[in-house]
Protein backbone atom coordinates (compact mmCIF):
# COMPACT_ATOMS: atom_id res chain seq x y z
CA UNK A 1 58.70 78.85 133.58
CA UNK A 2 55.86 80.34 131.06
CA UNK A 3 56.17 78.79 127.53
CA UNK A 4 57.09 81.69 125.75
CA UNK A 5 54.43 83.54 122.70
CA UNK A 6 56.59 84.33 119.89
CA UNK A 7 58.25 82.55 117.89
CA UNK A 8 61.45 82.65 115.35
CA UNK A 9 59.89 83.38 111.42
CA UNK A 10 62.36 81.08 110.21
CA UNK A 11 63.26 78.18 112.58
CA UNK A 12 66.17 76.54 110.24
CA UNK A 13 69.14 76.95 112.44
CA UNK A 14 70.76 73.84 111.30
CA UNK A 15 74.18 73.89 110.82
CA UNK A 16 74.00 72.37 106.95
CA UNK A 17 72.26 72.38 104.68
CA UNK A 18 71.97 75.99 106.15
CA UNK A 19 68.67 78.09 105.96
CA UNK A 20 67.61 79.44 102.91
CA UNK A 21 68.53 83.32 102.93
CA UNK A 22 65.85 85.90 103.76
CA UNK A 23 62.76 86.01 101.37
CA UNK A 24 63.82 83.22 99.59
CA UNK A 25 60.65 80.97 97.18
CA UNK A 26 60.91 78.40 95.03
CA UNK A 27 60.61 81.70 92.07
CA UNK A 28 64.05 82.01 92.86
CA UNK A 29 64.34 78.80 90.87
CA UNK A 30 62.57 80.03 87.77
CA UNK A 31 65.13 80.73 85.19
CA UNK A 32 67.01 77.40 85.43
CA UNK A 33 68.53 75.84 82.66
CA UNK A 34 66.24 72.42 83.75
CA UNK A 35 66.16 69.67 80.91
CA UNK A 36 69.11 71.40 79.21
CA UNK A 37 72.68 69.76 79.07
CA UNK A 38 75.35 71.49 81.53
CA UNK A 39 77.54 71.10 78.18
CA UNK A 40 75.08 73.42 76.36
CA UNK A 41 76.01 77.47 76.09
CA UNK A 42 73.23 78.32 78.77
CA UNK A 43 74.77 75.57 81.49
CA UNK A 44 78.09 76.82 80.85
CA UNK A 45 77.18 80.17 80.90
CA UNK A 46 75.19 79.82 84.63
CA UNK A 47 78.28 77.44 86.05
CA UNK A 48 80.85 80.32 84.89
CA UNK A 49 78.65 82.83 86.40
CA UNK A 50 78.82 81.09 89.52
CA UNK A 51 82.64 81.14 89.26
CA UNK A 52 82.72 84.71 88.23
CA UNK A 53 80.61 85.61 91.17
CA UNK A 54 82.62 83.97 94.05
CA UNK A 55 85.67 84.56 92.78
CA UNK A 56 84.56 88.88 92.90
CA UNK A 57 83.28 88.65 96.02
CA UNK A 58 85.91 86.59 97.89
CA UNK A 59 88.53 89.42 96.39
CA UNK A 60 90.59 86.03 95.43
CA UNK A 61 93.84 87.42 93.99
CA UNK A 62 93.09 87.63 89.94
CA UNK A 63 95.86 84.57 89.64
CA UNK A 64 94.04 81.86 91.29
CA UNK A 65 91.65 79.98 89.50
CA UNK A 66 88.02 78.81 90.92
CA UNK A 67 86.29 75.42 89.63
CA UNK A 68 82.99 73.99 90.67
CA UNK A 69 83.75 70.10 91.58
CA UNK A 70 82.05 67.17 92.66
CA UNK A 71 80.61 65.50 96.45
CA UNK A 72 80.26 69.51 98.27
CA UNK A 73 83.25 69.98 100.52
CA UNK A 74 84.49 66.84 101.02
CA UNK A 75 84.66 66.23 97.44
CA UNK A 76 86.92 69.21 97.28
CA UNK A 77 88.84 68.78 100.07
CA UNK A 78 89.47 65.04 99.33
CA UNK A 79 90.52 65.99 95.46
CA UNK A 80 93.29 68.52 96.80
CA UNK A 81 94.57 65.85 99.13
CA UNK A 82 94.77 62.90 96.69
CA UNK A 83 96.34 65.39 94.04
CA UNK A 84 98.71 67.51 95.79
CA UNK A 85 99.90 65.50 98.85
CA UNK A 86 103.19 63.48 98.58
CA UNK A 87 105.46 65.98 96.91
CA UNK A 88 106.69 66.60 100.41
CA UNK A 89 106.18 66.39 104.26
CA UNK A 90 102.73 67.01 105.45
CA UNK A 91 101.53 68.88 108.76
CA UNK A 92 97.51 68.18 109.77
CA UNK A 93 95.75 69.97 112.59
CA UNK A 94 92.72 68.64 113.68
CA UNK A 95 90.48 70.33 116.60
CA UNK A 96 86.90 67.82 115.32
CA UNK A 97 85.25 65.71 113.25
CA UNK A 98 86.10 66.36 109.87
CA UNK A 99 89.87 67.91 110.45
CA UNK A 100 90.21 64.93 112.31
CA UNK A 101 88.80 63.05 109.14
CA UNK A 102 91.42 64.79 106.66
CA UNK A 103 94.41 63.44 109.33
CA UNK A 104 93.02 59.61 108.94
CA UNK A 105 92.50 60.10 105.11
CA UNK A 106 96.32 61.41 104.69
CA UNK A 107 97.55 58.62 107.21
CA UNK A 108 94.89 55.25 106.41
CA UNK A 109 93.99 55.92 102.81
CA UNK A 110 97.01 57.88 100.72
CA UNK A 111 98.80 56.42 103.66
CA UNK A 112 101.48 58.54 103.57
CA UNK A 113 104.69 58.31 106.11
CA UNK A 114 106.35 61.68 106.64
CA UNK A 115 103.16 63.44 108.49
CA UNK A 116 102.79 65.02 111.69
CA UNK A 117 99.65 65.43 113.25
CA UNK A 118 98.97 67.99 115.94
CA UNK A 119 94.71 66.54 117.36
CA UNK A 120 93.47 68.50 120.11
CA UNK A 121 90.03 67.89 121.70
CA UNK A 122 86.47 69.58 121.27
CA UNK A 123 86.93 73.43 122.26
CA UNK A 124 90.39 73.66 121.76
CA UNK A 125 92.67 74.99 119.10
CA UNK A 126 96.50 73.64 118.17
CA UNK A 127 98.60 75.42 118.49
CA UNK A 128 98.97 76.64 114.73
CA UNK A 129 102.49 77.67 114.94
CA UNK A 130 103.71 74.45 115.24
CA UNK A 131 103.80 74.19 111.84
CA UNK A 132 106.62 73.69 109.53
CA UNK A 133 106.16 75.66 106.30
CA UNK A 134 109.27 73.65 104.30
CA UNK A 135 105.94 71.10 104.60
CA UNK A 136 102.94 71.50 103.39
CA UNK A 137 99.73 71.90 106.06
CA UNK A 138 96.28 70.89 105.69
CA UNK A 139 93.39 71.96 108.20
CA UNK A 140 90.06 74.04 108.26
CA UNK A 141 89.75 77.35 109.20
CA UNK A 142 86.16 77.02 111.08
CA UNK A 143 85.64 73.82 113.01
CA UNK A 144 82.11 73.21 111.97
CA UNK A 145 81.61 70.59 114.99
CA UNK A 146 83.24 72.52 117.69
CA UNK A 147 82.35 76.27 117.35
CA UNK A 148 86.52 76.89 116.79
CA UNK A 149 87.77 78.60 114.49
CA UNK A 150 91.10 80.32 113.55
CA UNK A 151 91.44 83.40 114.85
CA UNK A 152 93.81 85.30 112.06
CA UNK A 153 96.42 84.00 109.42
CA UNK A 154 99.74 85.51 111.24
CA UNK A 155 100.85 82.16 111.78
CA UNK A 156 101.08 81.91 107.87
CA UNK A 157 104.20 82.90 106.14
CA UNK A 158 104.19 84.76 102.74
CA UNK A 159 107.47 83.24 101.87
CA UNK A 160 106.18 79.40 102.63
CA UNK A 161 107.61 76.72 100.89
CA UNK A 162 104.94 73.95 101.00
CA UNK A 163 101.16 74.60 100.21
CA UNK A 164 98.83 75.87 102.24
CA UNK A 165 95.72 73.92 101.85
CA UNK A 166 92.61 74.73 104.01
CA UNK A 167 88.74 73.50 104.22
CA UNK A 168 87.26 76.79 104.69
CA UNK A 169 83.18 75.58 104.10
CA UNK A 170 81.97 76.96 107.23
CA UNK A 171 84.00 80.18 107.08
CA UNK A 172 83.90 81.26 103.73
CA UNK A 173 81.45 84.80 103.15
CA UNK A 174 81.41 84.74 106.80
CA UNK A 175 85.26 85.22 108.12
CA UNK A 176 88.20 87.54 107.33
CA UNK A 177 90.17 84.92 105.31
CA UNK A 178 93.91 86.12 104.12
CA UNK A 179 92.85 84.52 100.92
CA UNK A 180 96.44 85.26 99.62
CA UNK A 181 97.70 83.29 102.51
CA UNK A 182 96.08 79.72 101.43
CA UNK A 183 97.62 77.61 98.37
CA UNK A 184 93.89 75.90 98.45
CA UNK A 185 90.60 76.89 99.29
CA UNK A 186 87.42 75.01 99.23
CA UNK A 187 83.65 75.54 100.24
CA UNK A 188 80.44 74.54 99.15
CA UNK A 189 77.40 76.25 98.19
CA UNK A 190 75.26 74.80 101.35
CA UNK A 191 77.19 76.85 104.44
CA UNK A 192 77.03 80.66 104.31
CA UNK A 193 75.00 80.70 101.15
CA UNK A 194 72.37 78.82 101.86
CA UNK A 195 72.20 77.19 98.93
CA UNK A 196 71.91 73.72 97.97
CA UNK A 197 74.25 70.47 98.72
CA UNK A 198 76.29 67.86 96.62
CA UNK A 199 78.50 70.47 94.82
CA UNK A 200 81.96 71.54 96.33
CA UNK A 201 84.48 74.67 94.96
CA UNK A 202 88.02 75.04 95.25
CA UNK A 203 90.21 77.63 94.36
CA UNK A 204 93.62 77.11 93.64
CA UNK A 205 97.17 79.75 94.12
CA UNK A 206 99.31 79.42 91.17
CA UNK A 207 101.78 77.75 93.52
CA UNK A 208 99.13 74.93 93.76
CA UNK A 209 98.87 74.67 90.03
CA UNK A 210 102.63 74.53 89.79
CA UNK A 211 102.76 71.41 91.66
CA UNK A 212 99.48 69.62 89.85
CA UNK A 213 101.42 70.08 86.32
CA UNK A 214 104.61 69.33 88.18
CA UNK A 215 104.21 66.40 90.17
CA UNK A 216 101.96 62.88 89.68
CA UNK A 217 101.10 60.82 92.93
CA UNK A 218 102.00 57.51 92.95
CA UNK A 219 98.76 56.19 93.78
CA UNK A 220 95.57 55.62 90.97
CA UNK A 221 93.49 58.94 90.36
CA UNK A 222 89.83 58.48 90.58
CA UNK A 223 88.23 60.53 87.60
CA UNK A 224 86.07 62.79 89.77
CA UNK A 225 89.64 63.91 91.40
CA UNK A 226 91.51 64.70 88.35
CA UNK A 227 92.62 68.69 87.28
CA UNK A 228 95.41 67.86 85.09
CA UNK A 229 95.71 65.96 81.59
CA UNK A 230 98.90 64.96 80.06
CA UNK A 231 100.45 67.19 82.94
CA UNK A 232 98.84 70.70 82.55
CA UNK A 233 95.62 72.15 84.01
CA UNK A 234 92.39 71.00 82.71
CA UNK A 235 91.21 74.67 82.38
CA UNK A 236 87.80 74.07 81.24
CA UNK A 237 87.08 72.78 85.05
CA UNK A 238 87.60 76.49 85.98
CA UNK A 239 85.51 78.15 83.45
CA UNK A 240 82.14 75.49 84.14
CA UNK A 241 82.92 72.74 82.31
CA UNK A 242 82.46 70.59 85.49
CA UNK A 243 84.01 67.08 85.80
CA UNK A 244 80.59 65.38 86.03
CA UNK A 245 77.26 66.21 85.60
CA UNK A 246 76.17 69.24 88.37
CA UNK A 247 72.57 70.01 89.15
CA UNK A 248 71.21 73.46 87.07
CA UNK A 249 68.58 73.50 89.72
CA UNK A 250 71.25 73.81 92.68
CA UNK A 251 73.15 76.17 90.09
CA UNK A 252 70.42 78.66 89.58
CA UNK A 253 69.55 78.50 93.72
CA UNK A 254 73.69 79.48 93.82
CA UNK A 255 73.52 82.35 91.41
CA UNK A 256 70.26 83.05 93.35
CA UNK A 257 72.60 83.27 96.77
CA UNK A 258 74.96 85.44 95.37
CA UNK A 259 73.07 87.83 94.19
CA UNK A 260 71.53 88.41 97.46
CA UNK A 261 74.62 88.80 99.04
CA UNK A 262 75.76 91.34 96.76
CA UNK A 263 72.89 93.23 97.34
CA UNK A 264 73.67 93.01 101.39
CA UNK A 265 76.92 94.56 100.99
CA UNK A 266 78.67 91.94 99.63
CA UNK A 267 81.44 90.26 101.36
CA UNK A 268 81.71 92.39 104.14
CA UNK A 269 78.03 92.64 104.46
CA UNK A 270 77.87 88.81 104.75
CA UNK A 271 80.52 89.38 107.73
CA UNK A 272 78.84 91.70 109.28
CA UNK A 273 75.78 89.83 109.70
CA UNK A 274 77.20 86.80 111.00
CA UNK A 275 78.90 88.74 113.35
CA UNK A 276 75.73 90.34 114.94
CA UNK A 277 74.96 86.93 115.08
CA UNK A 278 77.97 85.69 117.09
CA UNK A 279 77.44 89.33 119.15
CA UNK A 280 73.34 88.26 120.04
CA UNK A 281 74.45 84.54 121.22
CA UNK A 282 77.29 85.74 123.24
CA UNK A 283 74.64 88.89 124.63
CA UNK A 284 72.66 85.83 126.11
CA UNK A 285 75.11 83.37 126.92
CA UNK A 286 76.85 86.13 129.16
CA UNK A 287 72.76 86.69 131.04
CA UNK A 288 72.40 82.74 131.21
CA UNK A 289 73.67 80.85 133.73
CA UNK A 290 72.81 77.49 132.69
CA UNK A 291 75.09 77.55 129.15
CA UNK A 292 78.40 78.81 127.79
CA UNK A 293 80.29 78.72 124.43
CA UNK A 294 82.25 75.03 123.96
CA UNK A 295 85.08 77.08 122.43
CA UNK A 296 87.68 77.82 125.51
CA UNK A 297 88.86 81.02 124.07
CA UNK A 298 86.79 83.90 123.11
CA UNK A 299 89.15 84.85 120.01
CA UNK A 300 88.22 80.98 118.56
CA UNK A 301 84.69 81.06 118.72
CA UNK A 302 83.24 80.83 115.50
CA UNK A 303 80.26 83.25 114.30
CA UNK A 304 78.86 80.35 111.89
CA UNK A 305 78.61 76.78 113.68
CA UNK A 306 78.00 78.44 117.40
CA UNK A 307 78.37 75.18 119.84
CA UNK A 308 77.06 75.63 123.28
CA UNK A 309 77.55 73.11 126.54
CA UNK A 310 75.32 73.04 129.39
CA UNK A 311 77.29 73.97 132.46
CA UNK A 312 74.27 73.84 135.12
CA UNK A 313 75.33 71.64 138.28
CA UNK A 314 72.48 69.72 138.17
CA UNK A 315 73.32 68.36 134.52
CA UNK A 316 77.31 68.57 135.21
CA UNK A 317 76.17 65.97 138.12
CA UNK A 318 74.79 63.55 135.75
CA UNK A 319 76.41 60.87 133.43
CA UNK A 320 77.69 61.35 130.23
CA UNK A 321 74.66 58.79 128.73
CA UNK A 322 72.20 61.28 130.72
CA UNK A 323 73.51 64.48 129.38
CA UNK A 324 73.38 63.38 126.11
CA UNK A 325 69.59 62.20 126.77
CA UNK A 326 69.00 65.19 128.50
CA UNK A 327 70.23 67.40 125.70
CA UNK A 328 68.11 65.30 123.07
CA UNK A 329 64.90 65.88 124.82
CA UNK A 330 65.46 69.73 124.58
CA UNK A 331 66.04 69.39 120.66
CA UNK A 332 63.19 67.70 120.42
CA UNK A 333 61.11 69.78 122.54
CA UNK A 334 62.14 72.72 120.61
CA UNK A 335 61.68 70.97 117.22
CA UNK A 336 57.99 69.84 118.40
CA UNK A 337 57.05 73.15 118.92
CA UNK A 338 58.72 74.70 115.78
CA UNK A 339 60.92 77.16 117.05
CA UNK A 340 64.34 75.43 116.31
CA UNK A 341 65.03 72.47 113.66
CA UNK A 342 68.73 70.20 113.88
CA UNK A 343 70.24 72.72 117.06
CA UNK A 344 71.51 69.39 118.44
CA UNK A 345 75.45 68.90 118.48
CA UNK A 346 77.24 66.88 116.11
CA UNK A 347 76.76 63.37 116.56
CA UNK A 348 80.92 63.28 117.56
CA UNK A 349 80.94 65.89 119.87
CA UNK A 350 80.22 66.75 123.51
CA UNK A 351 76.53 66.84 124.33
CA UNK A 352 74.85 69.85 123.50
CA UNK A 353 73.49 72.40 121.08
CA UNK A 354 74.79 74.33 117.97
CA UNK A 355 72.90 77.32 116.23
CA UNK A 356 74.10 78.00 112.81
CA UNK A 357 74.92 81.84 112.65
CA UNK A 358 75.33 82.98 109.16
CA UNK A 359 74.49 85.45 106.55
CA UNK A 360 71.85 84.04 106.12
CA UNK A 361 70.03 83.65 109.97
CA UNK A 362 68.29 86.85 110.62
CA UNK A 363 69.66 88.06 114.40
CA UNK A 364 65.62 88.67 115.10
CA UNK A 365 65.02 85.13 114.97
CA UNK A 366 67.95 83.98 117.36
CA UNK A 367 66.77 86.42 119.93
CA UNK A 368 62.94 85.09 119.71
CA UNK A 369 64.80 81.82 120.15
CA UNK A 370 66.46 82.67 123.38
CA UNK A 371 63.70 82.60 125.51
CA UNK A 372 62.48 79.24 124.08
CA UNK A 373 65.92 77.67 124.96
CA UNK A 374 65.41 78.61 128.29
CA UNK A 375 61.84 77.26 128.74
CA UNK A 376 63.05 73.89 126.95
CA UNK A 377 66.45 73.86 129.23
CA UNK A 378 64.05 74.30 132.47
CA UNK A 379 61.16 71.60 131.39
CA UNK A 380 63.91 69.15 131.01
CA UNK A 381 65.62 70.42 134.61
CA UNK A 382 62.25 69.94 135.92
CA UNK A 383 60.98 66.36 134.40
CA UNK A 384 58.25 67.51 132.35
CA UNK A 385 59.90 67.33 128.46
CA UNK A 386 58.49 63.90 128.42
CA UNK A 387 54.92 65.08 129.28
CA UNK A 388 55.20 68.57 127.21
């Protein structure tokens, strides 16, 4: 097969930290508050802004609250688990690698009793109405490992009893979310916005501040997880004055992200893009005989973290060890010619690529890349990745 003649403008298809939006320069970094405290009126003032901003453009109900917190998503996640979790019983649904890290947290490390845990396997969803809302429910809404992602909130009653709590980083500005469905929401800046790692956000229903100023875990509180003092709120963590010290630099590159996507429309503007996305991927797939989505269902498969499998007889005949081999050399093919950086799947998951499919990924650039994922899929069919 002819190597192909153009190439992607922006190869960054990694699925975090996420390419930069369109147009983006280090410029965009020029008003930061560097060498100034966070503490200071300017910090306080850009942290708030980036709380103002997201909370707008999410539509989050004018009663929830929005905070900037520490360690990205995880840090988020982790904080609403070790503060809420224990009041009653808890249902987990895990479908990859990190729902599948929030059941072992709630089970090895708060190690909680009355949880059920409904795991299914790469490509698959639980089914989501298994779960009991006298409980409350963890999971994500995009699997960011396996392409799945939840399809709608019907399964989530208005008139639940226990919190809703969902990891939302990899579907946030990019999905539908019933915002007024989840008790917890949380998301960092380095998904859909592009924008730099280390800091997570969570939003919080006034349901989930109810039970922070109404019930204490029995288990020590690490500072960096703490929202309450002397059992109320700690309302300052919602209006930028952050538990620890944040980076103004990833700050301003925030307020930088939002801006841009107000300018594209906002949050349905960010939708719409990642949709076209989804829409160019599955265009190919359907033309391409060698690769298919990983999600089973067509309704799951996410528009952000898009994981493909190789279903080509020749590689379904090999070994697992080969596939994964033979999967590798194509990344690195690809990445030695510069048309597509970190496509490979997640180190857990089955053997094969994942193009990150957000606002920010201009649908040009995924259809110069087509072409070059065939010529990389047929070099390593035919033996020659090692000599390319």
């Amino acid at each position: 097969m002819t190597k192909p003649s153009a190439k992607p403008q922006n190869p960054n298809f990694s699925s975090g930290p996420c390419a930069k939006r369109p147009g983006w320069s280090l410029e965009a970094l020029s008003d930061a508050a560097l060498g100034r405290s966070h503490r200071a009126s300017i910090g306080k003032a850009k942290l708030k802004e980036v709380i103002d901003r997201s909370h707008a453009m999410l539509n989050l109900p004018s009663d929830y609250v929005l905070g900037i917190v520490p360690a990205s998503d995880t840090g988020a996640v982790e904080m609403a688990m070790w503060s809420l979790l224990g009041a009653r019983g808890v249902d987990v649904f895990a479908w990859e690698s990190f729902s599948s890290t929030w059941l072992k947290d709630v089970t090895g490390q708060l190690k909680l009793e009355d949880v059920r845990g409904f795991e299914v396997g790469y490509g698959e969803l639980p089914d989501l109405y298994q779960a009991d809302w006298s409980r409350d429910v963890v999971f994500c809404w995009n699997g960011t490992t396996s392409g799945v992602k939840v399809p709608d909130g019907d399964w989530i009653p208005d008139d639940r009893e226990g919190l809703a709590i969902c990891d939302a980083t990899s579907a946030v500005f990019a999905m539908d979310l019933p915002v007024e469905k989840l008790d917890v929401i949380t998301w960092s800046w380095q998904k859909v916005m592009g924008g730099e790692a280390a800091h997570g956000m969570i939003a919080l229903s006034p349901k989930a501040v109810e039970r922070l100023q109404s019930y204490t875990p029995s288990w020590p509180m690490p500072k960096i997880f703490q929202m309450t003092k002397k059992g109320q709120l700690i309302e300052g963590i919602f209006k930028g004055e952050t538990i620890n010290t944040p980076s103004m630099l990833a700050v301003e590159d925030a307020i930088d992200a939002l801006k841009w996507m107000e300018n594209i429309g906002g949050l349905q503007g960010c939708i719409k893009r990642s949709k076209e996305n989804l829409h160019a991927v599955a265009s190919w797939v359907n033309r391409t005989d060698w690769v298919d989505f990983l999600p089973k269902r067509a309704e799951t498969r996410s528009s952000t973290s898009i994981c493909l499998k190789i279903v080509d007889p020749w590689y379904q005949g090999l070994s697992e060890e080969e596939q994964a081999a033979k999967a590798k050399d194509m990344v690195k093919l690809l990445d030695k010619e510069g048309v597509a950086y970190d496509i490979g799947a997640y180190r857990d998951a089955p053997a094969g690529l994942r193009l990150w499919g957000g606002a920010t990924v201009e649908a040009s650039d995924l259809e110069a890349l087509f072409p070059w994922l065939d010529w990389a899929f047929a070099q390593v069919k035919e033996g020659q990745a090692a000599a390319a």
